[in-house]
N, C-alpha and C. Protein backbone atom coordinates (compact mmCIF):
# COMPACT_ATOMS: atom_id res chain seq x y z
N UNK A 1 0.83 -1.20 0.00
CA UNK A 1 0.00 0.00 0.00
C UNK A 1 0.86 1.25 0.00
N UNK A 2 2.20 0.76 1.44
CA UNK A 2 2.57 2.22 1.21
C UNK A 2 3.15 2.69 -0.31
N UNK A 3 3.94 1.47 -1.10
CA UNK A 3 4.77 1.72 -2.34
C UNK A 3 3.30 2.28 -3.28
N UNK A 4 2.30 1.37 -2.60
CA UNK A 4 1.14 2.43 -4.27
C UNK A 4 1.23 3.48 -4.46
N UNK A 5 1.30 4.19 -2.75
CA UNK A 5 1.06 5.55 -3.01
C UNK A 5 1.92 6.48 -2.92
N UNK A 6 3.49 5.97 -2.61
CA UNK A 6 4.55 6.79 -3.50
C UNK A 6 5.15 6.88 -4.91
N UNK A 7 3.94 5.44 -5.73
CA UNK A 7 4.01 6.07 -6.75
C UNK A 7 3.02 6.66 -7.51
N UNK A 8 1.78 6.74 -6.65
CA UNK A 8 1.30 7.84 -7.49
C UNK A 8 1.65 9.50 -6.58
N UNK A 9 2.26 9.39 -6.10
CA UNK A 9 2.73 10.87 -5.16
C UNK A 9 3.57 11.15 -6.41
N UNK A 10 4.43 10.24 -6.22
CA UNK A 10 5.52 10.59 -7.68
C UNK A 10 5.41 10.77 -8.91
N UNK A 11 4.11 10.43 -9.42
CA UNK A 11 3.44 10.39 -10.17
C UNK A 11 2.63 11.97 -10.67
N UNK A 12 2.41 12.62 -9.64
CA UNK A 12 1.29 13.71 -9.44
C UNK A 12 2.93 14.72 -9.01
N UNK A 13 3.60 14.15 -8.66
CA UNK A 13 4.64 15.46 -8.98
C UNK A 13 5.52 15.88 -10.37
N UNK A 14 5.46 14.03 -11.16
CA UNK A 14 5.73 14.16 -12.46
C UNK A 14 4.77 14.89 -13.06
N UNK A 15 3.73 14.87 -13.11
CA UNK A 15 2.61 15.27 -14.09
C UNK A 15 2.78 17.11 -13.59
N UNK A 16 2.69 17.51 -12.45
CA UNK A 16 2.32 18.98 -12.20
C UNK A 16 4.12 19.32 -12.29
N UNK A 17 5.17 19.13 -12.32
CA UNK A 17 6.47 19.74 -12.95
C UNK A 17 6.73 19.51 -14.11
N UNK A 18 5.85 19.02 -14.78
CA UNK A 18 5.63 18.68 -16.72
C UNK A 18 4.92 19.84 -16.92
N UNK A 19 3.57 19.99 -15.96
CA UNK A 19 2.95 21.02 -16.61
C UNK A 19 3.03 22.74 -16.59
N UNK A 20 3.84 22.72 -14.87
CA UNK A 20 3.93 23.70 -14.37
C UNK A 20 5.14 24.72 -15.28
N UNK A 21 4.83 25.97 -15.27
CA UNK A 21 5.43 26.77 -16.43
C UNK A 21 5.86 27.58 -15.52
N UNK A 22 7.53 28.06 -15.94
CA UNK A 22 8.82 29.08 -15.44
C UNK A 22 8.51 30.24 -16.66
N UNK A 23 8.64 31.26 -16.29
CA UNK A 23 8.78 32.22 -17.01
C UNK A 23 10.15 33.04 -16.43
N UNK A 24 10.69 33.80 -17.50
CA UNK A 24 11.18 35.11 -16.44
C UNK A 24 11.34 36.37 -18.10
N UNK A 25 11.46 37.08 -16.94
CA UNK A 25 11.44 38.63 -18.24
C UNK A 25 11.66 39.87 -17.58
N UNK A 26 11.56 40.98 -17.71
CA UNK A 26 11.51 42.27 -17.68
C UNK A 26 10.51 43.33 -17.21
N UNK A 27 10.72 44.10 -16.13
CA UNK A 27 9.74 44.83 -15.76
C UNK A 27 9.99 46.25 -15.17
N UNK A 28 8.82 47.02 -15.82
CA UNK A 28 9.23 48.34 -15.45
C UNK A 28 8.37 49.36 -14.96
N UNK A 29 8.25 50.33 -14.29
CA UNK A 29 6.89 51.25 -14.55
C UNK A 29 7.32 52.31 -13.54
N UNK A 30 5.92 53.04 -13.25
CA UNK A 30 5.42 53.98 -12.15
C UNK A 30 5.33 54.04 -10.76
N UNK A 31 5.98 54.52 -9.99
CA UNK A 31 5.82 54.64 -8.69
C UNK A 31 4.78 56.46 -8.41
N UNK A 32 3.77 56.01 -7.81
CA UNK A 32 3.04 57.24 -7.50
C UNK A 32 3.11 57.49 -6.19
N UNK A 33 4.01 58.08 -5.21
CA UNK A 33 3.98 57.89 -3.95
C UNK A 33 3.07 59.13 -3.09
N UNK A 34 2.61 58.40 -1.85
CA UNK A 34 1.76 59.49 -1.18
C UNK A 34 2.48 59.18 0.42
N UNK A 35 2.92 60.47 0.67
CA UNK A 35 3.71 60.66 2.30
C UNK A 35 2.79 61.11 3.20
N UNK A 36 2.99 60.38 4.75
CA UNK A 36 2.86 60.39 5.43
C UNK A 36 3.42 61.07 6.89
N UNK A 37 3.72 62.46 6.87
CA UNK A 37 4.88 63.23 7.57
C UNK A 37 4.12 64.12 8.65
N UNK A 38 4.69 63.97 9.70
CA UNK A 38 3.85 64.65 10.66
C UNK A 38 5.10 65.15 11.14
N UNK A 39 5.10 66.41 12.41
CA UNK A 39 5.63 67.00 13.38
C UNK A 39 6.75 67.66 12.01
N UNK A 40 6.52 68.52 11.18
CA UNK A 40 7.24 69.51 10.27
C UNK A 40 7.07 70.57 10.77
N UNK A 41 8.03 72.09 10.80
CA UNK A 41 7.27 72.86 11.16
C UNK A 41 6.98 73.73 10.01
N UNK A 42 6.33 75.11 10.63
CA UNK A 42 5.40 75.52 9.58
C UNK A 42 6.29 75.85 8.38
N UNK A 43 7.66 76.29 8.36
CA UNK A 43 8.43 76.16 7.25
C UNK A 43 8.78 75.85 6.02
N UNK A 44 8.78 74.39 6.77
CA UNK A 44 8.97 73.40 5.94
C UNK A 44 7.70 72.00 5.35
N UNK A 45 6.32 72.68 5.75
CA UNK A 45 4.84 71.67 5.47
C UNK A 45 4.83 71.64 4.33
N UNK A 46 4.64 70.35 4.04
CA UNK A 46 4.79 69.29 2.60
C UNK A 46 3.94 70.46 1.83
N UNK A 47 4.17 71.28 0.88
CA UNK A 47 3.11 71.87 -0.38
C UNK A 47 2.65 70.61 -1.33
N UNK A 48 3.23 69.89 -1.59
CA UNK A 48 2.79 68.62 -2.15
C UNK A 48 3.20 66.89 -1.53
N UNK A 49 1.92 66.45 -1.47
CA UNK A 49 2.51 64.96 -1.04
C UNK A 49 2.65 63.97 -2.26
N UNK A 50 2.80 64.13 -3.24
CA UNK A 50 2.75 63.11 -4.16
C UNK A 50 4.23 63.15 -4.86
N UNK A 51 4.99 62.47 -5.31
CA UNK A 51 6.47 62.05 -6.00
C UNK A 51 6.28 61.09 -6.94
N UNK A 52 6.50 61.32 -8.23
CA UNK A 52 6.60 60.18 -9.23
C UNK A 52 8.22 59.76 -9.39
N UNK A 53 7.84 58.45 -9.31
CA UNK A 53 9.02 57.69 -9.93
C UNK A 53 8.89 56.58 -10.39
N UNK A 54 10.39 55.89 -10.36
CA UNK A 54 10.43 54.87 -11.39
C UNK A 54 11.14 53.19 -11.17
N UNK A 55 10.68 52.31 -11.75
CA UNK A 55 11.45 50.86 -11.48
C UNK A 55 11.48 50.11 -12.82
N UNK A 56 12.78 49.66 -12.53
CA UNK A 56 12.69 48.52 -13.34
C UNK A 56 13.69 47.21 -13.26
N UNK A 57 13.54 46.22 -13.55
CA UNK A 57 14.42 45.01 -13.49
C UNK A 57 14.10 43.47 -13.92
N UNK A 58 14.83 42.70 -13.63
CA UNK A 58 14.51 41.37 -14.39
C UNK A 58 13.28 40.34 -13.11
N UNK A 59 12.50 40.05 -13.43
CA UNK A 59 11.51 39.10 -12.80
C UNK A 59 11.57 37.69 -13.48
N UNK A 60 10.42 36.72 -12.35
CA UNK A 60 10.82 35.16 -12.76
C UNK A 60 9.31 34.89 -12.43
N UNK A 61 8.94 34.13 -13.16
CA UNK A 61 7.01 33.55 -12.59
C UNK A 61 7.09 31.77 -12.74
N UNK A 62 6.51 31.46 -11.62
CA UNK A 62 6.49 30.22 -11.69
C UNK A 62 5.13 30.03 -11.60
N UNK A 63 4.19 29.10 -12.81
CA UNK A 63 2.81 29.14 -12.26
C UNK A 63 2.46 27.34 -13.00
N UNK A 64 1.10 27.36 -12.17
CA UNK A 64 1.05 25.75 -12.55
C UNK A 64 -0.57 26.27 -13.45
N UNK A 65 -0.65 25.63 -14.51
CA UNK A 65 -1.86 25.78 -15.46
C UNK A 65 -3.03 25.25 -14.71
N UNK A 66 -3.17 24.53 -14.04
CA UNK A 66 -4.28 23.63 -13.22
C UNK A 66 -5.05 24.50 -11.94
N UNK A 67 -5.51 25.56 -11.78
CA UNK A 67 -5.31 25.95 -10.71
C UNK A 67 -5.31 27.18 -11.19
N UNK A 68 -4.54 28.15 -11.75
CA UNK A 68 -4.10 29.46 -11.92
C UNK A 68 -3.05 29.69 -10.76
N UNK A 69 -2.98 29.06 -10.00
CA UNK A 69 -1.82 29.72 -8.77
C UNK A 69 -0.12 29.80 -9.70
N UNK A 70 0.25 30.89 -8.88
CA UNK A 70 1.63 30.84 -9.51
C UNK A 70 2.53 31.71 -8.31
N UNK A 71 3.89 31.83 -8.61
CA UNK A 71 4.36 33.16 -8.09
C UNK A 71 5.35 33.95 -8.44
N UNK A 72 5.46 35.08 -8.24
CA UNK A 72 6.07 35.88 -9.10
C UNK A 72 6.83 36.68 -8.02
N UNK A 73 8.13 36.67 -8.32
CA UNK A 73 9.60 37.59 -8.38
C UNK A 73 9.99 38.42 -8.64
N UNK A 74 10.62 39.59 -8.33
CA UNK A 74 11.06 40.50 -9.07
C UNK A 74 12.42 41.01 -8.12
N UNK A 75 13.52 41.32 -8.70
CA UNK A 75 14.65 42.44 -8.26
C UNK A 75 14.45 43.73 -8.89
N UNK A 76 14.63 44.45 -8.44
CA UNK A 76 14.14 46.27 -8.74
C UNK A 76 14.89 46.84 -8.42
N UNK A 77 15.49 47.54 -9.03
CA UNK A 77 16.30 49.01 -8.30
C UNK A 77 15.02 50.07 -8.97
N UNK A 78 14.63 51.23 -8.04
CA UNK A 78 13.58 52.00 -7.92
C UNK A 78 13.73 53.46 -7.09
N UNK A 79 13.14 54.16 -7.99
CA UNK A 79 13.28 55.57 -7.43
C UNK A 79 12.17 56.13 -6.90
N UNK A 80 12.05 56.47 -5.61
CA UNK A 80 10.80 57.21 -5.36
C UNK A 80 11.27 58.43 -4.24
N UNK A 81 10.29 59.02 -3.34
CA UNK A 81 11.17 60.24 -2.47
C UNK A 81 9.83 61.21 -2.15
N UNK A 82 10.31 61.83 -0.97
CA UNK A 82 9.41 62.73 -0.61
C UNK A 82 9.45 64.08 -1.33
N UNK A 83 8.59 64.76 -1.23
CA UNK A 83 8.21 66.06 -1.48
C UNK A 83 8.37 66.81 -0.16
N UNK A 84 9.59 67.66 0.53
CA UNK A 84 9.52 68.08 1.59
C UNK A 84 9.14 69.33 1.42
N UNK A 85 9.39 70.24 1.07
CA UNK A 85 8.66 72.07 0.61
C UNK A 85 8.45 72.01 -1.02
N UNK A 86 7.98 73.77 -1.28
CA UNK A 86 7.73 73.41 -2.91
C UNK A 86 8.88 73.75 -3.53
N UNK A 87 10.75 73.30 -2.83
CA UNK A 87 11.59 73.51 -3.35
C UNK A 87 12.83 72.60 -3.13
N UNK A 88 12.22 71.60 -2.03
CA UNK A 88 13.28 70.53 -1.52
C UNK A 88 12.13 69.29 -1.68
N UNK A 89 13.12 68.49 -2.03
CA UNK A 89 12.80 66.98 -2.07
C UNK A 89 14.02 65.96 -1.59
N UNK A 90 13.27 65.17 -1.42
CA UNK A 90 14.60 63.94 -1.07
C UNK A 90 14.23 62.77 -2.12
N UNK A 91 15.35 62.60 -2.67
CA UNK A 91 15.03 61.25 -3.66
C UNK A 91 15.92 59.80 -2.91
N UNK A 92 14.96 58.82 -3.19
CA UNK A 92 14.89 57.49 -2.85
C UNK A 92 15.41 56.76 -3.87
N UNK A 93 16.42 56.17 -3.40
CA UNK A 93 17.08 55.05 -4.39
C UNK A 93 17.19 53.61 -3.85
N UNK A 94 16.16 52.35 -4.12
CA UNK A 94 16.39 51.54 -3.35
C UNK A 94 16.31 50.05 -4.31
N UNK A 95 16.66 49.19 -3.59
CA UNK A 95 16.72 47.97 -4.34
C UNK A 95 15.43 47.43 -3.50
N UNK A 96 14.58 46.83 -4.30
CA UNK A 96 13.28 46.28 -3.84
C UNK A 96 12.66 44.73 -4.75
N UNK A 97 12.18 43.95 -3.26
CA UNK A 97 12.22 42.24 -3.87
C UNK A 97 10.79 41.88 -3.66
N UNK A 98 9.85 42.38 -4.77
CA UNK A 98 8.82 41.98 -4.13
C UNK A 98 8.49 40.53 -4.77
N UNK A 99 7.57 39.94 -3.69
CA UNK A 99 7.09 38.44 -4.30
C UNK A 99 5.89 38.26 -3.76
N UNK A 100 5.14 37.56 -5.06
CA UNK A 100 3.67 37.49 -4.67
C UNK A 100 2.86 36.20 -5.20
N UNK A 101 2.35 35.78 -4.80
CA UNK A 101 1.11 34.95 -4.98
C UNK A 101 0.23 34.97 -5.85
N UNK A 102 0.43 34.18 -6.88
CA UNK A 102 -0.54 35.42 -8.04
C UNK A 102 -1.86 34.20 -8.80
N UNK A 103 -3.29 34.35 -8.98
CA UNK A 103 -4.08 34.06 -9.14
C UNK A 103 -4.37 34.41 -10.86
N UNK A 104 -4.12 33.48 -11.45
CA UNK A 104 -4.54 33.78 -13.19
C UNK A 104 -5.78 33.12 -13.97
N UNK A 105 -6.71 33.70 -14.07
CA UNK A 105 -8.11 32.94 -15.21
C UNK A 105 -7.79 33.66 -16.49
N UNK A 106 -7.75 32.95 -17.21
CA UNK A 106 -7.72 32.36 -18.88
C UNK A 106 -9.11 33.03 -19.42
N UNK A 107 -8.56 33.59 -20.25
CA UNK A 107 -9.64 34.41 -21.31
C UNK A 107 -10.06 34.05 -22.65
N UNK A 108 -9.33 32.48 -22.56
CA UNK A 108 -8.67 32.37 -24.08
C UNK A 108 -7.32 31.89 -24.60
N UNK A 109 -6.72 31.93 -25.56
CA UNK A 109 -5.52 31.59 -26.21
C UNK A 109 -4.96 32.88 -26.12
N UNK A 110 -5.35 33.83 -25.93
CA UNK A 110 -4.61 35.61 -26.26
C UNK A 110 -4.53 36.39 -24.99
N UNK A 111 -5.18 35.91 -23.80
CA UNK A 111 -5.38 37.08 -22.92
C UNK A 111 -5.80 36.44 -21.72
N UNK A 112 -5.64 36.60 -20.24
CA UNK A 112 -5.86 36.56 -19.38
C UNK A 112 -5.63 37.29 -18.05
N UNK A 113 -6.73 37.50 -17.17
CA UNK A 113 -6.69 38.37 -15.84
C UNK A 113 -6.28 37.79 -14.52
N UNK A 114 -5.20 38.20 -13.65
CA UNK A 114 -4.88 38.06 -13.27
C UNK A 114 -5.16 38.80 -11.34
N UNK A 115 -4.93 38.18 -10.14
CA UNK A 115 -5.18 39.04 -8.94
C UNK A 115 -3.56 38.67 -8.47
N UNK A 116 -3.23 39.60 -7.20
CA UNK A 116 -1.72 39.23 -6.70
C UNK A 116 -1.48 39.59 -5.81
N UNK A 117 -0.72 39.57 -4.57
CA UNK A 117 -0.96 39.65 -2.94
C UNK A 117 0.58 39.40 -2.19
N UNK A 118 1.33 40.17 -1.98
CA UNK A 118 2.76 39.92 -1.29
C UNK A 118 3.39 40.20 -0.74
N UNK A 119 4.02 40.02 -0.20
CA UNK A 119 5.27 40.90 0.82
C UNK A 119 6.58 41.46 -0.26
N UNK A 120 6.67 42.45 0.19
CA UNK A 120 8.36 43.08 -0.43
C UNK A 120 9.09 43.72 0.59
N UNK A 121 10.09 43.49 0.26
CA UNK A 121 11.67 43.90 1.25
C UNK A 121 11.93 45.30 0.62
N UNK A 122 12.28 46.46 1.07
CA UNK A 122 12.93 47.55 0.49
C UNK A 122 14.19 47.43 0.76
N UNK A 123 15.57 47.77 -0.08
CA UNK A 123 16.54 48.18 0.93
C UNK A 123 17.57 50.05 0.16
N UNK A 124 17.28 50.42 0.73
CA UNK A 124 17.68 51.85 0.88
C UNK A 124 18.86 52.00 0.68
N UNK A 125 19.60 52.97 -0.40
CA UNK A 125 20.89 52.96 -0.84
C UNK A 125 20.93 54.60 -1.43
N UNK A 126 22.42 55.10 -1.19
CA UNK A 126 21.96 56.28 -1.54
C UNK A 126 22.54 57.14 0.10
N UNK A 127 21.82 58.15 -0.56
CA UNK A 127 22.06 59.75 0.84
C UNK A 127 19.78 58.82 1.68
N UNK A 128 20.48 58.87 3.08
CA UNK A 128 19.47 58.65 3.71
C UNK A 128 19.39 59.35 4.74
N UNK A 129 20.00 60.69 4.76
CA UNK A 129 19.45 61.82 5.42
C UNK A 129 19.02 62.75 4.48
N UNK A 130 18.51 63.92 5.00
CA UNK A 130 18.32 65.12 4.32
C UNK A 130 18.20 66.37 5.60
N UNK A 131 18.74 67.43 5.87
CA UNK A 131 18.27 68.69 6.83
C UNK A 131 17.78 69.81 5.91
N UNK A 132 17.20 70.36 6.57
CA UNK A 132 15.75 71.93 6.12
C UNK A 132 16.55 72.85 7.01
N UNK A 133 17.24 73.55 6.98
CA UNK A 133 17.33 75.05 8.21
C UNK A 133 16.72 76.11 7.86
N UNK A 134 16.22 76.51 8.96
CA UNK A 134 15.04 77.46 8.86
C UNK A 134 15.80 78.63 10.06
N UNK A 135 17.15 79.41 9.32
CA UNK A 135 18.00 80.31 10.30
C UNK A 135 16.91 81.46 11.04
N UNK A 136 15.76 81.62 10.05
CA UNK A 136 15.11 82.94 11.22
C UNK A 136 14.85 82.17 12.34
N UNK A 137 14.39 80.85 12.82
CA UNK A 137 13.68 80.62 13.69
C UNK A 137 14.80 80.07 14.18
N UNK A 138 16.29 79.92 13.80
CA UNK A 138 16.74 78.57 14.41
C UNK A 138 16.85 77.61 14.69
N UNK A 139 15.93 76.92 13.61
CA UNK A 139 15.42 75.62 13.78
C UNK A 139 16.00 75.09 12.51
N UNK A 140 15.87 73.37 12.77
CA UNK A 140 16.18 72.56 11.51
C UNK A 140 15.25 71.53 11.42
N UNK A 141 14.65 70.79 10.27
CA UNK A 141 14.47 69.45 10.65
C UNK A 141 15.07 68.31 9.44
N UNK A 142 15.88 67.44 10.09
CA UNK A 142 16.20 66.27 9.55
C UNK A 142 15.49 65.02 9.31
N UNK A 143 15.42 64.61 7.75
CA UNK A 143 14.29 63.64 7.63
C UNK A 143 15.33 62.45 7.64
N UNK A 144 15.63 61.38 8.36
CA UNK A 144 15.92 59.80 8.43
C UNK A 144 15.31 59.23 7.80
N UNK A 145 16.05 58.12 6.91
CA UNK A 145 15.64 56.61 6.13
C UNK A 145 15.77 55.87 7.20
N UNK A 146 14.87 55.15 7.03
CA UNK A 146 15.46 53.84 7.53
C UNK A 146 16.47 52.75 6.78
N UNK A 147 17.27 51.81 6.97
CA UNK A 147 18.07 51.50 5.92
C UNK A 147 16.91 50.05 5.13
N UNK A 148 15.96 49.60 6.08
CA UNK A 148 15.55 48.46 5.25
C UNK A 148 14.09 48.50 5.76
N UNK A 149 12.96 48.32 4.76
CA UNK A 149 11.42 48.12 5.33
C UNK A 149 10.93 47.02 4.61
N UNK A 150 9.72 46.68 5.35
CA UNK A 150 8.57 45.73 4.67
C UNK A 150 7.31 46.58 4.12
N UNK A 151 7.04 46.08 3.01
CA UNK A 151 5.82 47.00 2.76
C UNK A 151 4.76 45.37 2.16
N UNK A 152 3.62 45.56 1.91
CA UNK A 152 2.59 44.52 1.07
C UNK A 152 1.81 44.98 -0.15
N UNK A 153 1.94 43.85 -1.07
CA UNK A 153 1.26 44.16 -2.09
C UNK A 153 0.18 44.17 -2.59
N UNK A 154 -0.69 44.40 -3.32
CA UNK A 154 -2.05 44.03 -3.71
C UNK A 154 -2.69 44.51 -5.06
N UNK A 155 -2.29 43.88 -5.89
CA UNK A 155 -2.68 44.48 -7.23
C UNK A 155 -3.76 43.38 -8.26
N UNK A 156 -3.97 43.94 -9.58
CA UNK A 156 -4.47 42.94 -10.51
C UNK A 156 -3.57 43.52 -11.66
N UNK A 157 -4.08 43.09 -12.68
CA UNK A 157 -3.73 42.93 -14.11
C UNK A 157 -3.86 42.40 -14.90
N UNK A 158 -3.48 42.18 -16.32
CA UNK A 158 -3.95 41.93 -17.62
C UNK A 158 -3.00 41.34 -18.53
N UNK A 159 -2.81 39.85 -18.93
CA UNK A 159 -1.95 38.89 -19.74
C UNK A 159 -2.34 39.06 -20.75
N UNK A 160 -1.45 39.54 -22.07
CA UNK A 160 -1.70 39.67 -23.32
C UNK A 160 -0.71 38.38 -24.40
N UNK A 161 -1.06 37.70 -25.05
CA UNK A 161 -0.31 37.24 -25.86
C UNK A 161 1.06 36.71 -25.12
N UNK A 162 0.44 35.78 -24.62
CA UNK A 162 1.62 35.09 -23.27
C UNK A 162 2.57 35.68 -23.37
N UNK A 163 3.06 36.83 -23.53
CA UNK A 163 4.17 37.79 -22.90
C UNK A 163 4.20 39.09 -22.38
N UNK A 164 2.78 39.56 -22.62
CA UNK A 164 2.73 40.90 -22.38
C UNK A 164 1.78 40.86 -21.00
N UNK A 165 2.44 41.58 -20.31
CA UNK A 165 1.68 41.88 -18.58
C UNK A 165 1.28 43.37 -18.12
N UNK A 166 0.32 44.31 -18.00
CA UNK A 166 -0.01 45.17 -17.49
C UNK A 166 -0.79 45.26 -15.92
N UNK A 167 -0.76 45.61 -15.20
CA UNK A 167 -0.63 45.80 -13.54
C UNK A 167 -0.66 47.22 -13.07
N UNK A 168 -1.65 47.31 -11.89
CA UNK A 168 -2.20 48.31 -10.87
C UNK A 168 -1.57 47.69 -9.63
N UNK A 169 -0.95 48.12 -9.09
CA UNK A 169 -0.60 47.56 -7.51
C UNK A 169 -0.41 48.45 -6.20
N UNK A 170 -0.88 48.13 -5.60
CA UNK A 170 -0.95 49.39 -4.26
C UNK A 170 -0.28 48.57 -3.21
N UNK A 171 1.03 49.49 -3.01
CA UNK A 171 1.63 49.13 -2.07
C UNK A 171 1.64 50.02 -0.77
N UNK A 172 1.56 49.01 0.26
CA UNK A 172 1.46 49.83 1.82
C UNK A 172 2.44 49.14 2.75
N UNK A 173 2.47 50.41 3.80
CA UNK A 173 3.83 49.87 4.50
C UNK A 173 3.45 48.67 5.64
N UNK A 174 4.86 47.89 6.07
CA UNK A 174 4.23 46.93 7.01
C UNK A 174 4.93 47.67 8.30
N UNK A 175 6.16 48.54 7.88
CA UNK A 175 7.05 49.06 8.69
C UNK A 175 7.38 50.68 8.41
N UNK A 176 7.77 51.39 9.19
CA UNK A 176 8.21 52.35 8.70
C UNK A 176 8.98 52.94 8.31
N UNK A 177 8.72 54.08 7.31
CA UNK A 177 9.72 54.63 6.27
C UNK A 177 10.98 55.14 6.95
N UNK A 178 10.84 55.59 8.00
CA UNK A 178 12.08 56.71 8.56
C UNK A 178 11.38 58.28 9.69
N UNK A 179 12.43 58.86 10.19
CA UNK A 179 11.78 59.56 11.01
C UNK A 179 11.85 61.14 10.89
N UNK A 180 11.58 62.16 11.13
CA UNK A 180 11.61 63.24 11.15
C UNK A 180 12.09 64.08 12.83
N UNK A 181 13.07 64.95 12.71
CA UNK A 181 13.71 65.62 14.10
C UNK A 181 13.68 67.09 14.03
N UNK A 182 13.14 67.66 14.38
CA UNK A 182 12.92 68.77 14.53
C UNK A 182 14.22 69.69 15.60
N UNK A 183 15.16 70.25 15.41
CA UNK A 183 15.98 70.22 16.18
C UNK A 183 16.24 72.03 16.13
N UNK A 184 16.53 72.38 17.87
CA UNK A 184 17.03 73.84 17.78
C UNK A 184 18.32 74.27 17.88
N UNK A 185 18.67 75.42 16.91
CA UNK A 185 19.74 75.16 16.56
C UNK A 185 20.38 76.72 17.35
N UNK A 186 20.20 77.06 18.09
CA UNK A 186 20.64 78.20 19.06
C UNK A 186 21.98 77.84 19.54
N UNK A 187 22.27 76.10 19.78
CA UNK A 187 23.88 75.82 20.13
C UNK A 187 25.06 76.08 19.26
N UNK A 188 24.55 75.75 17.93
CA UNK A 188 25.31 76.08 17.05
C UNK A 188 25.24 75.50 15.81
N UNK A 189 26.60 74.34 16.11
CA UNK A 189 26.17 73.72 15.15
C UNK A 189 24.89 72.02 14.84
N UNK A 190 24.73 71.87 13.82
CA UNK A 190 23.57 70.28 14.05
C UNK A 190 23.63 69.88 14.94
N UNK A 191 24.93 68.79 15.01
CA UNK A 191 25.48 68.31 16.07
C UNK A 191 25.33 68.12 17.50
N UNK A 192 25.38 69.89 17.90
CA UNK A 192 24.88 70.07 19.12
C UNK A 192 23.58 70.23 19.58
N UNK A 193 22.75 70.61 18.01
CA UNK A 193 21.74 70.96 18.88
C UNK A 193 20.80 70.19 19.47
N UNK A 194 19.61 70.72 19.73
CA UNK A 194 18.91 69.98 21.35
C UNK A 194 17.12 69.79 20.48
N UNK A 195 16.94 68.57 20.56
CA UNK A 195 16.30 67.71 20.01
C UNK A 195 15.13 68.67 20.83
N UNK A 196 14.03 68.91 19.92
CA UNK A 196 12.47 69.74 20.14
C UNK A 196 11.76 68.31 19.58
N UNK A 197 11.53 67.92 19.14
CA UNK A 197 10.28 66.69 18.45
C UNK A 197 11.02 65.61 17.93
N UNK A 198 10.19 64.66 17.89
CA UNK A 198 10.87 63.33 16.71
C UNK A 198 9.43 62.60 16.56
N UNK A 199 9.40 62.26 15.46
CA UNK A 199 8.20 61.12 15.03
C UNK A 199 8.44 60.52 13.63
N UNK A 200 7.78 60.05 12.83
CA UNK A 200 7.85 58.69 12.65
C UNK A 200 6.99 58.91 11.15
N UNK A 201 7.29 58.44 9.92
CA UNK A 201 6.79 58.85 8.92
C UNK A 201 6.97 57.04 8.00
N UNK A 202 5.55 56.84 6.81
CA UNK A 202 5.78 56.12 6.36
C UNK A 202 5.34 56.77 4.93
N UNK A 203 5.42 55.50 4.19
CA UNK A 203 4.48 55.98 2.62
C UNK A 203 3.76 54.60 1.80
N UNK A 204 3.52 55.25 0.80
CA UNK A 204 2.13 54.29 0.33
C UNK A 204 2.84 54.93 -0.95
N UNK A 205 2.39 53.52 -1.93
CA UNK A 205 2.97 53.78 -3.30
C UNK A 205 1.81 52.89 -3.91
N UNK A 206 1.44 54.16 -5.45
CA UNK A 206 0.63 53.44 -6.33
C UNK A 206 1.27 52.79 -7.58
N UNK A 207 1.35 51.88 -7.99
CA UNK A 207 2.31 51.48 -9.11
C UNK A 207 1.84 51.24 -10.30
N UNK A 208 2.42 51.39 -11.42
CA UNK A 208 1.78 50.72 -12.85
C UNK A 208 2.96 50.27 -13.34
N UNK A 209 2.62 48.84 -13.58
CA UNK A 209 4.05 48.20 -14.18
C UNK A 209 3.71 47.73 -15.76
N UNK A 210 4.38 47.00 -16.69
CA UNK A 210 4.70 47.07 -17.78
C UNK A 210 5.72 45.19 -17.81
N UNK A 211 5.25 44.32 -18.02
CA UNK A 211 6.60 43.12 -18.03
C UNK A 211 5.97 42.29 -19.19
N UNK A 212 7.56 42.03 -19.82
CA UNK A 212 7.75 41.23 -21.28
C UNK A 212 8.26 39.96 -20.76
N UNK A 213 7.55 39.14 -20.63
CA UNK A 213 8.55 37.64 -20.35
C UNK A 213 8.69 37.41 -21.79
N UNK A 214 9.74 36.46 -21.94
CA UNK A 214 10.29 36.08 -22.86
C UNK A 214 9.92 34.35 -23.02
């Protein structure tokens, strides 16, 4: 009995790694980001919260035809960044791994829709400070990266001609972005001066991606 049924175990793993399909290819798009920044002072209050940017890099999909389940990979280097006044910004340069769970129904021989759900790693590279001095008041505030976050995914999209992929994905944080210090600067220099506030800032990114598997 037990040998029957290691070979049909073995059997049902031959058949679903025969059928199950590797892809990998290329991907690129839109980062629409919306910040989350509190304790600024009046100086320096976000005139705009929104930052466009950009990603792109090589991805891998593993999906089984039986089912629609699959999952999908990606390495990214990606630009995104706050909007701190309507004359300073901080730009974001990070390497980002998202991976997801992805749900595909068949439309046909030409086209199919897709849902997708995941965790991604950020990791932060680059200038991950930035300071604002504001000499009439004596004040500064310094915005902190953090060097590494979790954020989750949640998107759909649209399979064209088994290579072409279009995607909406809204990403939110699991952790946070980095912090903001409000600091007075009457001692002199940064360095010395004497910490007035600190809190805690994240962000939310809308994405539109673009991927050619091959």
């Amino acid at each position: 009995m037990k040998k029957a049924l290691s070979v049909i175990c073995m059997a049902a793993l031959c058949c679903t790694s025969a059928m199950a399909q590797f892809n990998w290819g290329v991907r690129g798009g839109l980062n629409l980001v919306n910040n989350d920044i509190t304790l600024v002072d009046e100086e320096n209050v976000l005139e705009k919260d929104n930052y466009t940017g950009f990603f792109f890099g090589p991805m891998a999909e593993f999906q089984i035809p039986v089912g629609g389940l699959g999952i999908d990979a990606s390495l990214l280097y990606q630009q995104k960044g706050l909007e701190l006044t309507d004359k300073e910004t901080m730009k974001q340069q990070q390497i980002a791994v998202p991976v997801y769970l992805k749900y595909s129904l068949g439309l046909g021989d030409l086209a199919a829709i897709f849902a997708q759900a995941g965790v991604q790693l950020n990791y932060n590279i680059g200038d991950l400070s930035k300071v604002i001095e504001d000499k009439d008041a004596d004040e500064a505030s310094e915005f902190i990266l953090n060097k590494n976050t979790w954020t989750f995914n949640v998107g759909a999209g649209v399979k064209l001609m088994n290579h072409l992929q279009a995607a909406v994905n809204y990403n939110m944080p699991l952790s946070k972005e980095g912090s903001v210090e409000r600091k007075d600067l009457e001692g002199g220099s940064l360095e010395d001066a004497r910490l007035l506030a600190k809190d805690k800032f994240d962000q939310s990114t809308l994405q539109f991606s673009v991927t050619y598997t091959f």
